[in-house]
Protein backbone atom coordinates (compact mmCIF):
# COMPACT_ATOMS: atom_id res chain seq x y z
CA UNK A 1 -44.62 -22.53 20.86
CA UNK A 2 -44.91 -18.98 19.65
CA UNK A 3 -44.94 -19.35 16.15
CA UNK A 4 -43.41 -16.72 13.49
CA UNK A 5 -45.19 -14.99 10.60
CA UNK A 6 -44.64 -14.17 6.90
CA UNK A 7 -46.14 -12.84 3.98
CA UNK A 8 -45.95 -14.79 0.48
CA UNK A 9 -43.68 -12.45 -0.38
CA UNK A 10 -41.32 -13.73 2.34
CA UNK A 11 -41.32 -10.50 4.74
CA UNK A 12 -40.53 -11.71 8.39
CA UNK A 13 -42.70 -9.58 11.08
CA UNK A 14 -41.33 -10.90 14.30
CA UNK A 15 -37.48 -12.00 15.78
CA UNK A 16 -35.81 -12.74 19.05
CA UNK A 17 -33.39 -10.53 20.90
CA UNK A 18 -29.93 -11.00 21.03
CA UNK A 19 -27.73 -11.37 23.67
CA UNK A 20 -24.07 -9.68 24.60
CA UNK A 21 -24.15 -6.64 22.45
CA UNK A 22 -20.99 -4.74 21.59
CA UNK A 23 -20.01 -1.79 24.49
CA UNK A 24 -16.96 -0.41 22.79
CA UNK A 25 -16.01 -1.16 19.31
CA UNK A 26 -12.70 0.18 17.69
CA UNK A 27 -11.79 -0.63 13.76
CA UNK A 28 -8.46 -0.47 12.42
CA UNK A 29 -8.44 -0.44 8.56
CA UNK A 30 -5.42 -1.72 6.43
CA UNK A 31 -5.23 -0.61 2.56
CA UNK A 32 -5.55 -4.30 1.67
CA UNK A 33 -9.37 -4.50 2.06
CA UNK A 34 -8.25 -5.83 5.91
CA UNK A 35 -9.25 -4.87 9.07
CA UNK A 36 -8.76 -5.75 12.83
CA UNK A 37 -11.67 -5.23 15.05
CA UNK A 38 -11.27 -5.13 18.91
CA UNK A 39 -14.95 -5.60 20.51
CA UNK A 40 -15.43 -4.66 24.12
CA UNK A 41 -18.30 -6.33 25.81
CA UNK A 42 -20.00 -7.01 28.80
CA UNK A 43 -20.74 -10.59 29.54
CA UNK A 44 -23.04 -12.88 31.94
CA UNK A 45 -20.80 -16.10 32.84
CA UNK A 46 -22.38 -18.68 34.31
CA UNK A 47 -19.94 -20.73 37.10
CA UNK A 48 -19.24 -23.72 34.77
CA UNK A 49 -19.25 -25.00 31.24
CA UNK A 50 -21.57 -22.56 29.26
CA UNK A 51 -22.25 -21.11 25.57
CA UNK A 52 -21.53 -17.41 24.99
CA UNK A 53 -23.58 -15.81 21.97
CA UNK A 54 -21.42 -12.61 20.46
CA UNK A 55 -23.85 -11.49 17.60
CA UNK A 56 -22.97 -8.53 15.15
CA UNK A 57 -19.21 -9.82 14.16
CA UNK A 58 -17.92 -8.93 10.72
CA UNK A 59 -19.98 -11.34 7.94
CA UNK A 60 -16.28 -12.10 6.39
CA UNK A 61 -15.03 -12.94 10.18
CA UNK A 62 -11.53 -14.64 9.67
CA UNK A 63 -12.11 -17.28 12.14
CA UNK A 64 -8.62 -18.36 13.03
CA UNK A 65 -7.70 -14.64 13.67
CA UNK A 66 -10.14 -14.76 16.73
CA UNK A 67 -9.19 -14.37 20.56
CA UNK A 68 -11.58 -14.09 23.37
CA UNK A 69 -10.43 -12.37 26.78
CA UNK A 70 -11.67 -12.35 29.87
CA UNK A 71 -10.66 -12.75 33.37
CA UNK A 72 -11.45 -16.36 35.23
CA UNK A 73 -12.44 -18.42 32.04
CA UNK A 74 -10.78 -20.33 29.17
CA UNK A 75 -11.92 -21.46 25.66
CA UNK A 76 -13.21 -25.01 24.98
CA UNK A 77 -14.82 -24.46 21.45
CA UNK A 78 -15.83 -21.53 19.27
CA UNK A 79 -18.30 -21.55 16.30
CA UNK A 80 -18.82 -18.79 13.76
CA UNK A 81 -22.51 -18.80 12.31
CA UNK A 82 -23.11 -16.70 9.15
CA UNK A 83 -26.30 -18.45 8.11
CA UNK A 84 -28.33 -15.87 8.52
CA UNK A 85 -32.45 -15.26 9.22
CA UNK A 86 -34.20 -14.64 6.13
CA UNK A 87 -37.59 -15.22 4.49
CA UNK A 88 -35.92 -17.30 1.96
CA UNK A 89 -33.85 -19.32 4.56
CA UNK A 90 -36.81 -19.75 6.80
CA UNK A 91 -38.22 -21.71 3.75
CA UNK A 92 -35.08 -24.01 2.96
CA UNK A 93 -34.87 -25.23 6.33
CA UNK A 94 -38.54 -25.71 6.74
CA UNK A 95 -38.15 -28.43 3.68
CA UNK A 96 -39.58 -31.82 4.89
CA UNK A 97 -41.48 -29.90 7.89
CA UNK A 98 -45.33 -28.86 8.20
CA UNK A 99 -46.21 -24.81 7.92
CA UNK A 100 -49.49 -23.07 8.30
CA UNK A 101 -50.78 -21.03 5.49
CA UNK A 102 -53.05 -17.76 5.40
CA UNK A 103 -55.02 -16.48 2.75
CA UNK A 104 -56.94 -13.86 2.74
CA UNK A 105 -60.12 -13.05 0.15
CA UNK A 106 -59.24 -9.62 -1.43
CA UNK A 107 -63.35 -9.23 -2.27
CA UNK A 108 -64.39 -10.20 1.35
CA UNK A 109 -61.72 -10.33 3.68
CA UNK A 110 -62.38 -13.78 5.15
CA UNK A 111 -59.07 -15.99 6.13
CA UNK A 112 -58.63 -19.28 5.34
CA UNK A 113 -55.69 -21.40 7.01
CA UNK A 114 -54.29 -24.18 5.98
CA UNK A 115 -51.71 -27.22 6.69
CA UNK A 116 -49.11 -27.63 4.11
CA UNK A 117 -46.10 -29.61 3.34
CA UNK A 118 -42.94 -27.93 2.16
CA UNK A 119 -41.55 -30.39 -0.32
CA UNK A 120 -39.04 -27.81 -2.36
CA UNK A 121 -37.29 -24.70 -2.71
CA UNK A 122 -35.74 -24.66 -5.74
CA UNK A 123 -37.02 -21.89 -7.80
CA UNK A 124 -39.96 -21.68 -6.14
CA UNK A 125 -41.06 -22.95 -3.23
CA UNK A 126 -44.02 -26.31 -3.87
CA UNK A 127 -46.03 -27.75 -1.05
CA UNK A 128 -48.63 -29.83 -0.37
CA UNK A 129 -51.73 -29.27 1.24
CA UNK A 130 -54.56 -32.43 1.10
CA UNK A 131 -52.77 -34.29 -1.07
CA UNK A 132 -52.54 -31.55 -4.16
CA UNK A 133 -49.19 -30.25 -4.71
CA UNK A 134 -49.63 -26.46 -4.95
CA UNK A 135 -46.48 -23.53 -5.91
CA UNK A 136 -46.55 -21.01 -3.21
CA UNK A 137 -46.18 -18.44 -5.46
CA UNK A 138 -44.52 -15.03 -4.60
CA UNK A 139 -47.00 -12.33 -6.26
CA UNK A 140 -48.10 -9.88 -3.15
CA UNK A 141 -51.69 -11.00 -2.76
CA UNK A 142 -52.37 -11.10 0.69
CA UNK A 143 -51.11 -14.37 1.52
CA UNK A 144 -48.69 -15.26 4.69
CA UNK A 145 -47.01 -18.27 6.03
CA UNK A 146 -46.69 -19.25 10.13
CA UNK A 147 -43.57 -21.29 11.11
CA UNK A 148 -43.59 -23.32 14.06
CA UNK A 149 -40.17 -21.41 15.37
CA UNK A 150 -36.47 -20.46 14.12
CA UNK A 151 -34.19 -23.10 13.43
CA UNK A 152 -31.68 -23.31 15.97
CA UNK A 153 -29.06 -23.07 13.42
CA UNK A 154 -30.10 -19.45 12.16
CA UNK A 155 -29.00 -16.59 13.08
CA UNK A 156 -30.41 -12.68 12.92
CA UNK A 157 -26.99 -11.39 12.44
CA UNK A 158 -23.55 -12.81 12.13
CA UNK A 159 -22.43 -14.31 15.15
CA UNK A 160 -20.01 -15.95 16.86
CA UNK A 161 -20.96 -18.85 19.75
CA UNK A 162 -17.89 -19.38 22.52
CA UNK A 163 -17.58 -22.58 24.58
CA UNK A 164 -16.09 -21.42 27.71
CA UNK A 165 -15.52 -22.84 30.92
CA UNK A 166 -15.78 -20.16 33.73
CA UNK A 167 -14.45 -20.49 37.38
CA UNK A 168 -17.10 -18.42 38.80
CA UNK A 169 -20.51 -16.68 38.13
CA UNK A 170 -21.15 -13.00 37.44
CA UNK A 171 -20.73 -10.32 34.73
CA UNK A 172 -17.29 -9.24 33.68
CA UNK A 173 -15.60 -7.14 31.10
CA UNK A 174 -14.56 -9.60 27.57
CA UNK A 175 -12.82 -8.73 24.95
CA UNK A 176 -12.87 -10.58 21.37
CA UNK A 177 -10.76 -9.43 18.61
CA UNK A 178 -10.45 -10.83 15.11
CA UNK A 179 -9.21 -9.68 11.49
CA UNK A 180 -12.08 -9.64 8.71
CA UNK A 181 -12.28 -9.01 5.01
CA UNK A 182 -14.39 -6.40 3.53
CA UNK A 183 -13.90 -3.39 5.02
CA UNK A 184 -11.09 -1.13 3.36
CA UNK A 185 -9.97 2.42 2.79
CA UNK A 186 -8.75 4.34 0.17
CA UNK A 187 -7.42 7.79 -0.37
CA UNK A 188 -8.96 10.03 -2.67
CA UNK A 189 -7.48 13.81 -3.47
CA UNK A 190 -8.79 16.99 -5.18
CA UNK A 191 -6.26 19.38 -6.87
CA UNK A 192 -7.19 22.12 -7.83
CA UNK A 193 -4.43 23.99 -10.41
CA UNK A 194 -4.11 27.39 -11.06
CA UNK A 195 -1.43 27.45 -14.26
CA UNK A 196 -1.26 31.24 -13.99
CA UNK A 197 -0.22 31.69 -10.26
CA UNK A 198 1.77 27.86 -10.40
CA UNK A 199 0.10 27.05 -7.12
CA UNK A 200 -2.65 24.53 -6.09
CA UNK A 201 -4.95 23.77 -3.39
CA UNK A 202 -5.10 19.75 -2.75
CA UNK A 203 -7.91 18.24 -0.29
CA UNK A 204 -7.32 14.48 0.48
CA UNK A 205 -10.46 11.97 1.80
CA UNK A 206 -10.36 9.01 3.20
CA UNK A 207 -12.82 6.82 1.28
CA UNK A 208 -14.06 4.28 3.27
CA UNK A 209 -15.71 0.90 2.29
CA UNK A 210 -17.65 -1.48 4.16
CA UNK A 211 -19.11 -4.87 1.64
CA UNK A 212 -19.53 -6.94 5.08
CA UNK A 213 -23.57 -7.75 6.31
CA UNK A 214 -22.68 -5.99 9.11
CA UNK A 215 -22.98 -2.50 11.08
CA UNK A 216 -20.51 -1.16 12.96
CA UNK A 217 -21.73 1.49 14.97
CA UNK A 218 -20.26 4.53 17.02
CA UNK A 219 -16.48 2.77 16.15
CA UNK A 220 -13.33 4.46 17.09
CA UNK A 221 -11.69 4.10 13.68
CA UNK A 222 -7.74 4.48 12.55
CA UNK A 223 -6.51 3.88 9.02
CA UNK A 224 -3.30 2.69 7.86
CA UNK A 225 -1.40 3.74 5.34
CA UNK A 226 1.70 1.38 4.00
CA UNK A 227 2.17 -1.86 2.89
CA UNK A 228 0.91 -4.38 5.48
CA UNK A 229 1.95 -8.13 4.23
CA UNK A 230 -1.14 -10.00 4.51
CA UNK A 231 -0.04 -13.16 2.41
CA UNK A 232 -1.72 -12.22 -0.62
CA UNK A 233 0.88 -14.09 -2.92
CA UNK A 234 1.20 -11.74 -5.64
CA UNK A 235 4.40 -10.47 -7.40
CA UNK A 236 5.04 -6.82 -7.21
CA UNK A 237 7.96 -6.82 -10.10
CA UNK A 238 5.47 -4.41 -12.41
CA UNK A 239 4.43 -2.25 -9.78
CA UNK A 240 8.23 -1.67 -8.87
CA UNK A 241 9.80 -0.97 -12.19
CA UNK A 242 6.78 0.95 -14.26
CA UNK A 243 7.03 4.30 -14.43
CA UNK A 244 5.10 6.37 -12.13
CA UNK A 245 4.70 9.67 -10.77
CA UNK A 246 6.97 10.05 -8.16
CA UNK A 247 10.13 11.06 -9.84
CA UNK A 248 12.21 11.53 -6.75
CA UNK A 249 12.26 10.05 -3.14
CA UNK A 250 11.22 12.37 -0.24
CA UNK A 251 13.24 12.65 3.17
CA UNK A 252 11.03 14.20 5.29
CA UNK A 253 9.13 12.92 8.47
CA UNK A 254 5.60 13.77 8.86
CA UNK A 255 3.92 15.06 11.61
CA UNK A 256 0.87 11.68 11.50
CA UNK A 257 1.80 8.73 13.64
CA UNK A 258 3.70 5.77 12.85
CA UNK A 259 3.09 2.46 13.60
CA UNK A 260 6.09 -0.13 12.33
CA UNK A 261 7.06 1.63 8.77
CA UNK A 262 3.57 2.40 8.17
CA UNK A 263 1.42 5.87 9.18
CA UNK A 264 -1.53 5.72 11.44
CA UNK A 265 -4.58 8.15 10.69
CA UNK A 266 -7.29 8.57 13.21
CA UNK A 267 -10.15 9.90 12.94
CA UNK A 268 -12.15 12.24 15.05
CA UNK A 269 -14.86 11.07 17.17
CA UNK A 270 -16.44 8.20 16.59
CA UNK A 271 -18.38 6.96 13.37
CA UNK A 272 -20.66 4.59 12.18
CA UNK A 273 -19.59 2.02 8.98
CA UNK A 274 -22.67 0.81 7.59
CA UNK A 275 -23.49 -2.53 5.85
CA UNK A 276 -22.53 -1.55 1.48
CA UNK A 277 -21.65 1.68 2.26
CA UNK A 278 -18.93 4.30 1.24
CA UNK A 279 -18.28 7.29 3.29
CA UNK A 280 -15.63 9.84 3.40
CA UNK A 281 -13.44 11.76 5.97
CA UNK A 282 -11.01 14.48 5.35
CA UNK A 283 -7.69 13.91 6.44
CA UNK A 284 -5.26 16.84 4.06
CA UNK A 285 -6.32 20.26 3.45
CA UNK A 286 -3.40 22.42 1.54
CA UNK A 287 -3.82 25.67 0.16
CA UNK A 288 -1.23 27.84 -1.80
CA UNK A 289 0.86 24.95 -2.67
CA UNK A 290 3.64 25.45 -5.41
CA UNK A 291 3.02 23.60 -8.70
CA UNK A 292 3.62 23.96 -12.40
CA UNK A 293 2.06 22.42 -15.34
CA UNK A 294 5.12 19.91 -18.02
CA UNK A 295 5.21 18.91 -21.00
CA UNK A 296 7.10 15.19 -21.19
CA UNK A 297 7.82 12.74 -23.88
CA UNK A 298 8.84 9.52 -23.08
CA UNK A 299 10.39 7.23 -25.51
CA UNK A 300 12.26 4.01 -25.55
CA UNK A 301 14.72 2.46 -28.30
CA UNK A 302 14.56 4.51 -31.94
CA UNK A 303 12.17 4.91 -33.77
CA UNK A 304 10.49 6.38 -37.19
CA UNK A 305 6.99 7.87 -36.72
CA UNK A 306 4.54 8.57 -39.71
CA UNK A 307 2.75 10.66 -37.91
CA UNK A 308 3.12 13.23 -34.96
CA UNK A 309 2.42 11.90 -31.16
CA UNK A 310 0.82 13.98 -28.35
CA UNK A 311 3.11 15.15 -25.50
CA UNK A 312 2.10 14.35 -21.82
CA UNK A 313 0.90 16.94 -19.66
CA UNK A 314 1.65 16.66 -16.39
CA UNK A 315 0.87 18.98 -13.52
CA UNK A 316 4.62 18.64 -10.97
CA UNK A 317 5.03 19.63 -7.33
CA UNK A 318 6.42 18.18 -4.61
CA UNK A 319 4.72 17.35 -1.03
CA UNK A 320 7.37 19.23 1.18
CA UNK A 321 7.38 21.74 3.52
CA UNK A 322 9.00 24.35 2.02
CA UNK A 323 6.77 24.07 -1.12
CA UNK A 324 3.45 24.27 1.24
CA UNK A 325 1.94 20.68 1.93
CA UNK A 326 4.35 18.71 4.27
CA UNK A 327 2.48 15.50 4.48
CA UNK A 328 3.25 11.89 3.11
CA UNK A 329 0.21 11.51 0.95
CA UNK A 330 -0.77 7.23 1.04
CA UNK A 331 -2.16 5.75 -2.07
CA UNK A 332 -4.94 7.12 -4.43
CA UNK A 333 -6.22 8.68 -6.89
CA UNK A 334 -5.32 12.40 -7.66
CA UNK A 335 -8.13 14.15 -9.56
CA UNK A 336 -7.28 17.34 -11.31
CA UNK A 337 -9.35 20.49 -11.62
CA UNK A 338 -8.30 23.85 -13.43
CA UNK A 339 -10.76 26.96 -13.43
CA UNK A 340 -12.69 28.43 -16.86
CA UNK A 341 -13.20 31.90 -18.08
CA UNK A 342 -16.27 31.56 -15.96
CA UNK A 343 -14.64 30.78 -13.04
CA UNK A 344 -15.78 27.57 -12.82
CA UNK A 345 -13.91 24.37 -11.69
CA UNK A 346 -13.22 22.13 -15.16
CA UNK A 347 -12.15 18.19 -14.24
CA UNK A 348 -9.06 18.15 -16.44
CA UNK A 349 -7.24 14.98 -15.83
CA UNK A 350 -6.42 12.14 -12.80
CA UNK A 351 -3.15 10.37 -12.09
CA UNK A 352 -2.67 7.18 -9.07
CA UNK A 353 0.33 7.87 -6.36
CA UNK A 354 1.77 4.95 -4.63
CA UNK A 355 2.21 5.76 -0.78
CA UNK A 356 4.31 9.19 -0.75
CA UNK A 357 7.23 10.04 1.54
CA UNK A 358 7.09 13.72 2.38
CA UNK A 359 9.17 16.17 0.69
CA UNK A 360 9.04 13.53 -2.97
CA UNK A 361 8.84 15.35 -5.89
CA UNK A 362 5.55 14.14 -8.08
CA UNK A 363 4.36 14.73 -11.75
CA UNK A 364 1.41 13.51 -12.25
CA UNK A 365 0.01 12.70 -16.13
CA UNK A 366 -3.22 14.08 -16.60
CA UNK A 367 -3.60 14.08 -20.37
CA UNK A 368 -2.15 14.33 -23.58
CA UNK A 369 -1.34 17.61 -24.97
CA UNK A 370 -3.78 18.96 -27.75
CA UNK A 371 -0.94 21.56 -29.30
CA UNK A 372 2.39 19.83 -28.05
CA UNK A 373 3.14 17.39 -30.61
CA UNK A 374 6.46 15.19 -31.06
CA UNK A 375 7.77 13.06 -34.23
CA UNK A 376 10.80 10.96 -34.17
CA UNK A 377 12.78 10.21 -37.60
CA UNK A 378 16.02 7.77 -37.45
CA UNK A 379 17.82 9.57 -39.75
CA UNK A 380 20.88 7.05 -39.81
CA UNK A 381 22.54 4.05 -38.42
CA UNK A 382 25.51 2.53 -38.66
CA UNK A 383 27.52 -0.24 -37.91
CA UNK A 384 30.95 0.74 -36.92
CA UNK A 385 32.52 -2.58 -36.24
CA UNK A 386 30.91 -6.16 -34.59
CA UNK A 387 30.84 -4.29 -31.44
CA UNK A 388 29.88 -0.87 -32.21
CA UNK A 389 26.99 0.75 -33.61
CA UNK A 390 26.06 4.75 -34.53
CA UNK A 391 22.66 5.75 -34.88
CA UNK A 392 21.31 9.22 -35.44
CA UNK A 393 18.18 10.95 -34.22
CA UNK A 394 15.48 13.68 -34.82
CA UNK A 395 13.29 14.77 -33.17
CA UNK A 396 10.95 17.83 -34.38
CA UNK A 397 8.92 18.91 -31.18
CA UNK A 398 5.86 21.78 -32.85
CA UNK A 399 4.18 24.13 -30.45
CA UNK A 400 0.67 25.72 -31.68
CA UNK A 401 0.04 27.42 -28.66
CA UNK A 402 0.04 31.18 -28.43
CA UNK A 403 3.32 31.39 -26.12
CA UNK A 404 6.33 29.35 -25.89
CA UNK A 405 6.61 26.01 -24.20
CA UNK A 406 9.47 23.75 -22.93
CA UNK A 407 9.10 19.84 -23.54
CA UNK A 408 11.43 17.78 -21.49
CA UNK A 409 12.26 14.64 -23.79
CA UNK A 410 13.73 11.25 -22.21
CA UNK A 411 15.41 8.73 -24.07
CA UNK A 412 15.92 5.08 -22.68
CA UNK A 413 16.10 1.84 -23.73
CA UNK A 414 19.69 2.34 -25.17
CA UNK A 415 21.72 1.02 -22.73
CA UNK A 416 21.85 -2.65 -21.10
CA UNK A 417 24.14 -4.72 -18.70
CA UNK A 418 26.71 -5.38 -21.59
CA UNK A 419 26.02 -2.30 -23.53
CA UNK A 420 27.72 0.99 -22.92
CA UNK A 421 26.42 4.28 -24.53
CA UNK A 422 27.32 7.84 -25.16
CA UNK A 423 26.00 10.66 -26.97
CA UNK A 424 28.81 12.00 -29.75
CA UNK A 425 26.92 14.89 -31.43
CA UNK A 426 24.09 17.30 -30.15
CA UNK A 427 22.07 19.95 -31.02
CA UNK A 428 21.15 20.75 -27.21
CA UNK A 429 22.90 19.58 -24.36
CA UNK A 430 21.45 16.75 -22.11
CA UNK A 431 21.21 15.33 -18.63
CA UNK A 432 21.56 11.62 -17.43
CA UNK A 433 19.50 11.03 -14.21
CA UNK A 434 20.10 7.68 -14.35
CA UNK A 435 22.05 4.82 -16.02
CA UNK A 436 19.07 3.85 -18.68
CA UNK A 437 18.18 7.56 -19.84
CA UNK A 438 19.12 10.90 -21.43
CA UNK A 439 17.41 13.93 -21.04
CA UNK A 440 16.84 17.06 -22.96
CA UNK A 441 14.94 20.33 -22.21
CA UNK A 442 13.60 20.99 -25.45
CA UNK A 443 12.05 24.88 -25.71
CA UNK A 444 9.84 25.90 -28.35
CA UNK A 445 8.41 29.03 -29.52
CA UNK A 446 4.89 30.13 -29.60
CA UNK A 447 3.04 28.96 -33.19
CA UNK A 448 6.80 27.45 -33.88
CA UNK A 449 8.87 24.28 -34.26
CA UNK A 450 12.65 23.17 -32.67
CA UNK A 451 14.38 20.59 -33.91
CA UNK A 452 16.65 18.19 -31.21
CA UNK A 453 19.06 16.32 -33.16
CA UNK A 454 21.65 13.63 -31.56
CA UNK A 455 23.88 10.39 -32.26
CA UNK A 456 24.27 8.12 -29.81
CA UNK A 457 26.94 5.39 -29.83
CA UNK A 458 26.67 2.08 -28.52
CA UNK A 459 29.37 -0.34 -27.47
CA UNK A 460 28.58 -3.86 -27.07
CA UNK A 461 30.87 -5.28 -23.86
């Protein structure tokens, strides 16, 4: 039997070939680290009852997910087998078995073999040779072990072993699809602000991610963007009700396929998703978009403040046509740059976007305001009667930039399912987008202060 070599250091120099490689692979990606591969081969069926070998499936396989297609056969059994060929394993399942070891004399180059028993593993790998029990240790000198063969139960690369039972001989077109874990796809966008001309250039990348033992080479490879239930069991209450960045729903239909309520990006050509690796592909490239950097303060129930509280700064646009992007923009990460004196491009900030209907309008947070401060003071409350209650409010907003500023303040917390309020005295008028808030537009004046004073009255149903 041709036996296989390796060096004390457990570095394999010889393997067999495998059979039934992949002729056209195609990879779509879910944002839920899932994927579904469909793997086009050409296969050698024997007439009768025979064992296909499909090597090179996705380590993280989800075996129940699997179907195997091909004219004039049917399934009888199919086994996935992820143990696969390394030095190390080699040595596990040679435990209890006989091995020949080389050494070689650094000073003279003479070999020596000898016979040894493999009696453990377990940090360290201890054998016997003659009746001495030796450590094979693992320390480069020029040492190598033989092994009598690979165990049948080890495999080169992942791979999948079909029982089927064919009604005639001769090669025909299969095809096996399957969904696997570790391979997933995130979006990724650069923004680049200009705060003088209120416009922005925005670049989007697909960032893909492969943490599988396997290759895929030359795929055909589409991404989806939406929310694909894949029973992961977890409660979305948080993500629903927090606040985010989109502050109003878009109604526009992109131009990028759909697939169910979902969008499906391809990508050019064809690609190759290596074992641990990232790579990226551009999918949105906007120039000239319109955009303007806020000022927000967001505040819930009253409150006294000792001390003076940075405003938000938040760069807000919307993803329309008419404002220059037109695309529904899926989940990410929005990284913010804004150009020096130098003209150089300064990271300033980074907000997350849920998946983005076209023509929403967004304002991202990327910061805290170094001159835009805010301090609260509950200058009175009363209580009118078991049912009603009074309380007054000021706010002092200070501006110590060089030109004036406008700070859009939003009150909420104040209302409830049995509680009715309304605002009886103001110093500036306000706005209620929604049952739970009150807005004001507070503007300041370069190097100044302005002071927003309200009561608000709440009756207890």
């Amino acid at each position: 039997m041709k036996k296989l070599l390796a060096s004390s250091s457990l570095l394999i120099l010889g393997l067999a070939a495998a059979p039934a490689l992949a002729d056209d692979l195609a990879i779509t990606i879910y944002n839920n680290g899932l994927a579904l591969v469909e793997d086009e081969r050409s296969v050698t069926f024997p007439n009768g009852r025979t064992t296909i070998e499909l090597p090179g499936v996705s380590s993280q396989i989800n075996a129940p997910t699997v179907t195997f297609q091909a004219d004039g056969m049917s399934i009888v059994e199919q086994n996935f087998d992820f143990d696969l060929l390394t030095p190390a394993k080699l040595m596990e399942k040679a435990v209890g078995q006989e091995i020949e070891i080389v050494r070689i004399n650094p000073g003279t180059g003479n070999e020596t073999r000898e016979t040894a028993k493999v009696l453990s593993v377990n940090n360290g790998v201890v054998v016997e040779i003659d009746g001495r029990i030796e450590i094979l240790r693992d320390d480069n000198l020029p040492t190598r072990v033989i092994f009598d063969g690979v165990p049948e139960n080890l495999r080169a690369r992942p791979t999948l072993s079909v029982m089927v039972d064919s009604t005639s001989a001769g090669d025909r077109d299969a095809t096996l699809t399957y969904l696997t874990g570790g391979l997933s796809w995130r979006a990724d966008y650069v923004l680049l602000f200009s705060e003088e001309a209120e416009k922005m250039d925005l670049q989007g990348w697909a960032t893909l991610g492969n943490t599988t033992d396997t290759t895929f080479e030359n795929v055909r490879t589409q991404l989806v963007a939406g929310g694909v239930d894949a029973n992961q069991g977890y409660n979305d209450y948080d993500r629903r009700y927090q606040e985010g960045p989109v502050r109003g729903g878009g109604m526009e239909a992109g131009n990028v396929e759909r697939i169910g309520d979902n969008y499906l990006y391809t990508l050019p050509g064809r690609t190759t998703i290596a074992s641990k690796q990232t790579k990226q592909v551009g999918f949105v490239d906007a120039s000239d978009v319109d955009a303007a950097k806020k000022y927000e303060y967001l505040t819930s129930g009253f409150q006294t403040m000792a001390n003076p509280v940075n405003a938000d700064v938040r760069i807000a646009f919307s993803n329309s046509r008419d404002a220059g992007l037109g695309a529904p923009l899926p989940q990410g990460i929005i990284r913010v740059y804004a150009k020096d004196a130098q003209d150089r491009a300064q990271f300033i900030g980074e907000d997350n976007i849920s998946h983005v209907a076209g023509g929403s309008d967004i304002s991202l947070k990327i910061g805290s305001a170094f001159d835009v401060t805010v301090q609260s003071t509950q200058v009175n409350r009363r209580v009118l009667s078991r049912k009603v209650v009074e309380t007054s409010m000021k706010y002092v907003v200070r501006n110590a930039r060089p030109e004036p500023v406008t700070l859009t303040l939003r009150q909420s917390g104040v209302t409830g399912w049995r509680m009715e309020t309304e605002v009886t005295e103001e110093s500036l008028p306000h706005r209620k987008p929604d049952a739970n808030s009150f807005v004001w537009d507070v503007d300041v004046p370069a190097e100044g202060e302005t002071e927003l004073t309200f009561t608000m009255r709440q009756v207890t149903r």
